[in-house]
C-alpha atoms as a PDB file:
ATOM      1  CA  UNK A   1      21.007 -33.963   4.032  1.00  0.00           C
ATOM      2  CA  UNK A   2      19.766 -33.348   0.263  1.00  0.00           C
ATOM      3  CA  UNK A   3      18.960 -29.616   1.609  1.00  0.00           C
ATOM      4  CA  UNK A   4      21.699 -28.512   3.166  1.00  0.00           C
ATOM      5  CA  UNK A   5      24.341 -25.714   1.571  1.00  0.00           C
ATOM      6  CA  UNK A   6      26.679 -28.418   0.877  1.00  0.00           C
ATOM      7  CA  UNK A   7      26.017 -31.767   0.557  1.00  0.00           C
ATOM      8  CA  UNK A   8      26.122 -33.525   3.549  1.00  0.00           C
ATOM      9  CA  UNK A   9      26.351 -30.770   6.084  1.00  0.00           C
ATOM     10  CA  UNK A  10      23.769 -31.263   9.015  1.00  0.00           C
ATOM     11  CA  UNK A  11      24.347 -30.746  12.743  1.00  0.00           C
ATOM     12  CA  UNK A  12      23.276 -33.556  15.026  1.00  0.00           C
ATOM     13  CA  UNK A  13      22.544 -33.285  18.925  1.00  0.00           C
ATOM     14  CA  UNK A  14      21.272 -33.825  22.014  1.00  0.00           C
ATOM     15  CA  UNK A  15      18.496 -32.010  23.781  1.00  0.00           C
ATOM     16  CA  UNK A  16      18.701 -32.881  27.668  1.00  0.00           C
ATOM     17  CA  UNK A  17      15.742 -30.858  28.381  1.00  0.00           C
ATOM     18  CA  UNK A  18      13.419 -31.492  25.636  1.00  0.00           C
ATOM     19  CA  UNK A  19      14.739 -35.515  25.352  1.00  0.00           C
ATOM     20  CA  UNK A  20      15.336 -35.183  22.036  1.00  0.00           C
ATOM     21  CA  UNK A  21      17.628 -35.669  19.107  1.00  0.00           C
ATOM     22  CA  UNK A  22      18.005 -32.689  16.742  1.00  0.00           C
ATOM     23  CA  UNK A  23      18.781 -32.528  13.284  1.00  0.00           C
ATOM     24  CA  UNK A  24      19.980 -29.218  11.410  1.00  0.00           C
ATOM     25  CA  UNK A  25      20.797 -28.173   8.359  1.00  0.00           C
ATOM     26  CA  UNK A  26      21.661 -24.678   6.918  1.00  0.00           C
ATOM     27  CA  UNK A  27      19.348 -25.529   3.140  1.00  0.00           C
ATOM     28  CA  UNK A  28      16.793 -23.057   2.092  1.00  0.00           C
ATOM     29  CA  UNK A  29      14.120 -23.965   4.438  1.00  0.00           C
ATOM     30  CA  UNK A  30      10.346 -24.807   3.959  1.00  0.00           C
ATOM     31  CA  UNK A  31       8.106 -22.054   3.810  1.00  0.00           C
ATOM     32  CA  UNK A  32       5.324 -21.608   6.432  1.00  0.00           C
ATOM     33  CA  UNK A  33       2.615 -22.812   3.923  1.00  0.00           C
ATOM     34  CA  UNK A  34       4.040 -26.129   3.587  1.00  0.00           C
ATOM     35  CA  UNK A  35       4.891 -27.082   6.672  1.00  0.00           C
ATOM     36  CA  UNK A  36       1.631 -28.955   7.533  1.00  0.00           C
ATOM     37  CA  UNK A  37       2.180 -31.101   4.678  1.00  0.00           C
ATOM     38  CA  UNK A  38       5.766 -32.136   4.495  1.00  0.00           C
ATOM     39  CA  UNK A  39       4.962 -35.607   6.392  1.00  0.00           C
ATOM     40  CA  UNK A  40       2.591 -36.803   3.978  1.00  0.00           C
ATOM     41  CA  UNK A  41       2.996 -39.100   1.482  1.00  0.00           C
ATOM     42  CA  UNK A  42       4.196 -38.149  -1.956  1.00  0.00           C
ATOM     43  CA  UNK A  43       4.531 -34.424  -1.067  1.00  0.00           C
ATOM     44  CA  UNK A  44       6.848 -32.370  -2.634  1.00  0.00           C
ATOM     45  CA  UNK A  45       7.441 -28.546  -2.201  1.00  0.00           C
ATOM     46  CA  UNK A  46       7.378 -27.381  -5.726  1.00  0.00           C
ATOM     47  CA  UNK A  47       8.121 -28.256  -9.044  1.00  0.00           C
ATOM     48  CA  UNK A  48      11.227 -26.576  -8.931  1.00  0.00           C
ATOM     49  CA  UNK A  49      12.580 -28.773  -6.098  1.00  0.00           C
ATOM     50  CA  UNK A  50      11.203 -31.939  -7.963  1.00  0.00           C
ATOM     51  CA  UNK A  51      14.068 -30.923 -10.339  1.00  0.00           C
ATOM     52  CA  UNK A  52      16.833 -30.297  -8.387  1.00  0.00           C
ATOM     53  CA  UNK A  53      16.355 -32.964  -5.940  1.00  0.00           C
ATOM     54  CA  UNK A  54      15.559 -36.672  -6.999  1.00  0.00           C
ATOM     55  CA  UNK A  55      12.912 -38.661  -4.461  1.00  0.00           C
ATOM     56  CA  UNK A  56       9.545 -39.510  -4.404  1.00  0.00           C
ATOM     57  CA  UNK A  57       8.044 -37.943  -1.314  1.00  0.00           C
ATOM     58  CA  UNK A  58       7.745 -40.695   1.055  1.00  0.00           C
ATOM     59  CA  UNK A  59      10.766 -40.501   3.195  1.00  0.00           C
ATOM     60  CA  UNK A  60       9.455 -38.261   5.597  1.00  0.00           C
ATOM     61  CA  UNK A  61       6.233 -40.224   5.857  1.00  0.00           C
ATOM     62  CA  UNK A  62       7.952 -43.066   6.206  1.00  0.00           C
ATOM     63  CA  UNK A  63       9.966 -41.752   9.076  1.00  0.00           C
ATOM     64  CA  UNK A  64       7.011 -40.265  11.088  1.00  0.00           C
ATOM     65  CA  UNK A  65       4.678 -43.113  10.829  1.00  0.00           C
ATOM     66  CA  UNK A  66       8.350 -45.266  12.357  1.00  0.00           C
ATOM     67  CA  UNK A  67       8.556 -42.549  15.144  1.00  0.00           C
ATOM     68  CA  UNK A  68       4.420 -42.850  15.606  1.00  0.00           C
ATOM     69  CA  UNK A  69       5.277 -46.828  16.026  1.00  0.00           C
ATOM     70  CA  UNK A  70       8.098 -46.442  18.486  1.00  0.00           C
ATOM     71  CA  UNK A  71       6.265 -43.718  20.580  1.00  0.00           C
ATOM     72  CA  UNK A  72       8.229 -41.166  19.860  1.00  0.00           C
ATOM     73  CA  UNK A  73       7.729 -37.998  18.328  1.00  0.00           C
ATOM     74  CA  UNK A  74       8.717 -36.271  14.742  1.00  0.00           C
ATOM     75  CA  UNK A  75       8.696 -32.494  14.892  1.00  0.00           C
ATOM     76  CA  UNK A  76       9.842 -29.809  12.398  1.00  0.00           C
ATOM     77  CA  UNK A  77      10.499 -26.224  12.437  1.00  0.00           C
ATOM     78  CA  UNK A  78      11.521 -23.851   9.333  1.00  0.00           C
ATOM     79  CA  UNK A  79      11.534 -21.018   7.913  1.00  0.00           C
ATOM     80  CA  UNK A  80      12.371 -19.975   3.977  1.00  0.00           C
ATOM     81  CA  UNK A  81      16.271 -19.452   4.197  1.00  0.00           C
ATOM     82  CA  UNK A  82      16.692 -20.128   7.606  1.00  0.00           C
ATOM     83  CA  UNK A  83      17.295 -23.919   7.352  1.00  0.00           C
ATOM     84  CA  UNK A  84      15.631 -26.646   8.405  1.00  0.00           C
ATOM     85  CA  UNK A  85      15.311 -28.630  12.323  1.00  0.00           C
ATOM     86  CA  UNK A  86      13.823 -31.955  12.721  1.00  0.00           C
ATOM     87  CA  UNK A  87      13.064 -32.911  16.736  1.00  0.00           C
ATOM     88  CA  UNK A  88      12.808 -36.534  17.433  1.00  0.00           C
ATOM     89  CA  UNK A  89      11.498 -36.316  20.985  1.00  0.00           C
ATOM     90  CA  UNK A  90      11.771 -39.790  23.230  1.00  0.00           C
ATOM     91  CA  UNK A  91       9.470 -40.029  26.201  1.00  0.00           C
ATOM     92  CA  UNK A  92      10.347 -39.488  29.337  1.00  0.00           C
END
């Protein structure tokens, strides 16, 4: 929700195929290069963000390692001004 266009615009849903819950936003996206890393603790996209937005880095970590726990599954997909989408997928 800190990303999107205005604060606290983000579309939730239901994937029936894919068993999972979606969350979008319409923010500025993450850039191909830092996808891989946006999971682990204490990263943050660039010192430019760091500004901007206040946190430390660890709610995304913290939120993956929960899914790992529940056996479930934390995906993302971005793309620099396309928004952001989170998948939590639930077994089936």
């Amino acid at each position: 929700m800190k990303y999107a266009s205005r604060p606290g615009r983000l579309a939730i849903s239901w994937d029936q195929q894919t068993k999972s819950l979606v969350f979008q936003d319409d923010g500025p996206g993450i850039s191909a290069q830092h996808l891989p890393r946006i999971f682990d603790r204490f990263y943050r996209i660039d010192a430019s963000r760091n500004a901007k937005v206040p946190g430390t880095g660890l709610g995304l970590s913290i939120a993956k390692k929960l899914a790992n726990l529940q056996g479930l599954q934390l995906a993302v997909t971005s793309g620099e001004g396309q928004g952001t989408t989170f998948f939590l997928q639930f077994p089936v």
